[in-house]
Protein backbone atom coordinates (compact mmCIF):
# COMPACT_ATOMS: atom_id res chain seq x y z
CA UNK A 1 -6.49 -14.61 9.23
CA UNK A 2 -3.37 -13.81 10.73
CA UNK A 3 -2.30 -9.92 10.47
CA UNK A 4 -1.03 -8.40 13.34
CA UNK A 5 -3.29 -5.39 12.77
CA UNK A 6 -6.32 -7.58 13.12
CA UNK A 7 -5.43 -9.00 16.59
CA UNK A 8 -6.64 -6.43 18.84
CA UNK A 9 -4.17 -7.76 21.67
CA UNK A 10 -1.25 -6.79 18.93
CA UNK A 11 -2.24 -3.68 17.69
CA UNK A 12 -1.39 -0.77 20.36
CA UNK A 13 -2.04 -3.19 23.44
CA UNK A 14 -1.17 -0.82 26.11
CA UNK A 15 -3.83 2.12 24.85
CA UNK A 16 -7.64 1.73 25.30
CA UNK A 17 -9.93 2.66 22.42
CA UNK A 18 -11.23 5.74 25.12
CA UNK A 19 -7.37 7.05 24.77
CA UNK A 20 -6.56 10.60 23.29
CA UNK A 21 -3.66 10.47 20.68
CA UNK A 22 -2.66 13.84 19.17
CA UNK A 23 -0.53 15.17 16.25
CA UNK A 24 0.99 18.53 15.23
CA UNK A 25 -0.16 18.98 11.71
CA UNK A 26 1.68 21.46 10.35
CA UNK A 27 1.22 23.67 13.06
CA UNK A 28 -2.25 22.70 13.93
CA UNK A 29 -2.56 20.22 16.66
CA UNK A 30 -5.44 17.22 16.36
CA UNK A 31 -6.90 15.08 18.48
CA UNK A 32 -8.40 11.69 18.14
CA UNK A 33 -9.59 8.61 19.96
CA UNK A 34 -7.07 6.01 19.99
CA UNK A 35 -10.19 3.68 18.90
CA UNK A 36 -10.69 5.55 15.62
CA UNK A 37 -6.78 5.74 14.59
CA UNK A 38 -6.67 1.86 15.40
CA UNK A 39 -9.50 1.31 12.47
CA UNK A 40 -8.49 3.62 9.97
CA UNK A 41 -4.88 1.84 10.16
CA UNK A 42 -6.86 -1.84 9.87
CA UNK A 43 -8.67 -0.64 7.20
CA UNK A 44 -6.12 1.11 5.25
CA UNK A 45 -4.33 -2.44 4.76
CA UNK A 46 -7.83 -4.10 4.43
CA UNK A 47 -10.01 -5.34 1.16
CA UNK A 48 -11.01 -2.48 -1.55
CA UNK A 49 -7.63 -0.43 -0.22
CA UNK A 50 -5.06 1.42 -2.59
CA UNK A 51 -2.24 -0.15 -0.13
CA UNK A 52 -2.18 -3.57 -1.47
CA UNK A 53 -2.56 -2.24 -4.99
CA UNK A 54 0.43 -0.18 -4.50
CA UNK A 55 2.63 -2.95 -2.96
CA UNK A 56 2.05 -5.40 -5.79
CA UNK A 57 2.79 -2.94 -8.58
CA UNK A 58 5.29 -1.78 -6.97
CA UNK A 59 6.55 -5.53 -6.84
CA UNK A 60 6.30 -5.31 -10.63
CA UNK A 61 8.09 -2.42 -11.26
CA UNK A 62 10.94 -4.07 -9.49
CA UNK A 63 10.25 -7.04 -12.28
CA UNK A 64 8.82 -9.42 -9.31
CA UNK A 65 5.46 -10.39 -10.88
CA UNK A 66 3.14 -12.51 -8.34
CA UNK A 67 -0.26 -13.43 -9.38
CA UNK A 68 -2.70 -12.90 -6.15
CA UNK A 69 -5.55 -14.83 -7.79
CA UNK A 70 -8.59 -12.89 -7.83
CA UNK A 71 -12.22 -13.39 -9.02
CA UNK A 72 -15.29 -11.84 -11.76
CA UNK A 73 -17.53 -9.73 -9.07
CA UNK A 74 -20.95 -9.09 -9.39
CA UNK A 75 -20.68 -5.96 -12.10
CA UNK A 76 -17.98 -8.73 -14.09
CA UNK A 77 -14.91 -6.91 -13.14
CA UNK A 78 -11.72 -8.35 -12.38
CA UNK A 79 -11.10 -8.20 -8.52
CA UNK A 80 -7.04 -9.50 -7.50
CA UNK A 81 -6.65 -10.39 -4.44
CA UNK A 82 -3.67 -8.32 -3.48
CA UNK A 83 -4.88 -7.85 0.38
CA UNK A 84 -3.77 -11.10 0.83
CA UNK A 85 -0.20 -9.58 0.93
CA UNK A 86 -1.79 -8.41 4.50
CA UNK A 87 -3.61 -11.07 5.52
CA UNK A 88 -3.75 -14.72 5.13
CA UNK A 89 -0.33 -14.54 2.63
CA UNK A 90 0.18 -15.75 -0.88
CA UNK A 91 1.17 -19.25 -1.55
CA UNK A 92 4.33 -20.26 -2.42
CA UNK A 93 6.84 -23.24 -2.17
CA UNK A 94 10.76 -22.72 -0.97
CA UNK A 95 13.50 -24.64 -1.83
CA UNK A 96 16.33 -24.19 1.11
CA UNK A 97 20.04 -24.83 0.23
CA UNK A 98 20.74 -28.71 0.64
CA UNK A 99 17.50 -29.44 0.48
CA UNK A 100 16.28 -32.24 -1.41
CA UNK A 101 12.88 -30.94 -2.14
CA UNK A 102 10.28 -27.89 -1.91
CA UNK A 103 8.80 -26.89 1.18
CA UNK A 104 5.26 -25.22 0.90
CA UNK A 105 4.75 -21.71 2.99
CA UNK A 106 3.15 -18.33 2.59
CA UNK A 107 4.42 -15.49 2.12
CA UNK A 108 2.78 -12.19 3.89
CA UNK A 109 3.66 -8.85 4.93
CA UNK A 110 2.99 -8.27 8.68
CA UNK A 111 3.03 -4.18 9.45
CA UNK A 112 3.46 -3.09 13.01
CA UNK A 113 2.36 0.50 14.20
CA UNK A 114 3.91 1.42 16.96
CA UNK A 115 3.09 3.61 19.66
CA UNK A 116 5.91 4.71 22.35
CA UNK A 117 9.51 6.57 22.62
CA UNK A 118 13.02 6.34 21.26
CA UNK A 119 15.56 6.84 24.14
């Protein structure tokens, strides 16, 4: 699966899971392990998430309508498969100006979290 979260060497390379990383939240400062703020990030992008969801309707309220595929579970529910957006992409085909005929690809989101300063 390619997602740039997933790849441990991409995701916040320079910080070991050990690391301290704190935030002032509203007023109150926390403190976590790097390691714990790497997987709740993974996971928030990951299967069973609101994330992907949110993207794809979103998509449809802009009146771009892409069916994810999906599957009957267990409990015959519906399941999409809208955290594809974030991980292995969606199938499509592209037709480039001048071209004289479609070009299969797939189309993903890749999110970056980024640790460091702004000078």
């Amino acid at each position: 699966m390619e997602n740039n979260l997933n790849q441990p060497d991409c995701f916040m390379p320079n910080y070991n899971d050990e690391d301290a990383i704190a935030f002032n939240d509203g007023g109150n400062d926390v403190m976590y392990k790097v390691g714990k703020v790497k997987q709740a990030v993974r996971q928030a992008f990951g299967i069973g998430t609101k994330v992907p969801d949110a993207f794809s309707e979103f998509l449809k309220y802009k009146d771009v309508t892409i069916d994810t595929g999906g599957k009957v579970n267990e409990h015959r529910n519906y399941v999409n498969n809208n955290y594809m957006w974030f991980g292995d992409g969606i199938n499509c085909e592209i037709l480039k100006l001048g071209a004289k005929s479609w070009q299969k690809e797939k189309l993903r989101v890749k999110q970056k979290v980024c640790a460091g300063w702004d000078i």
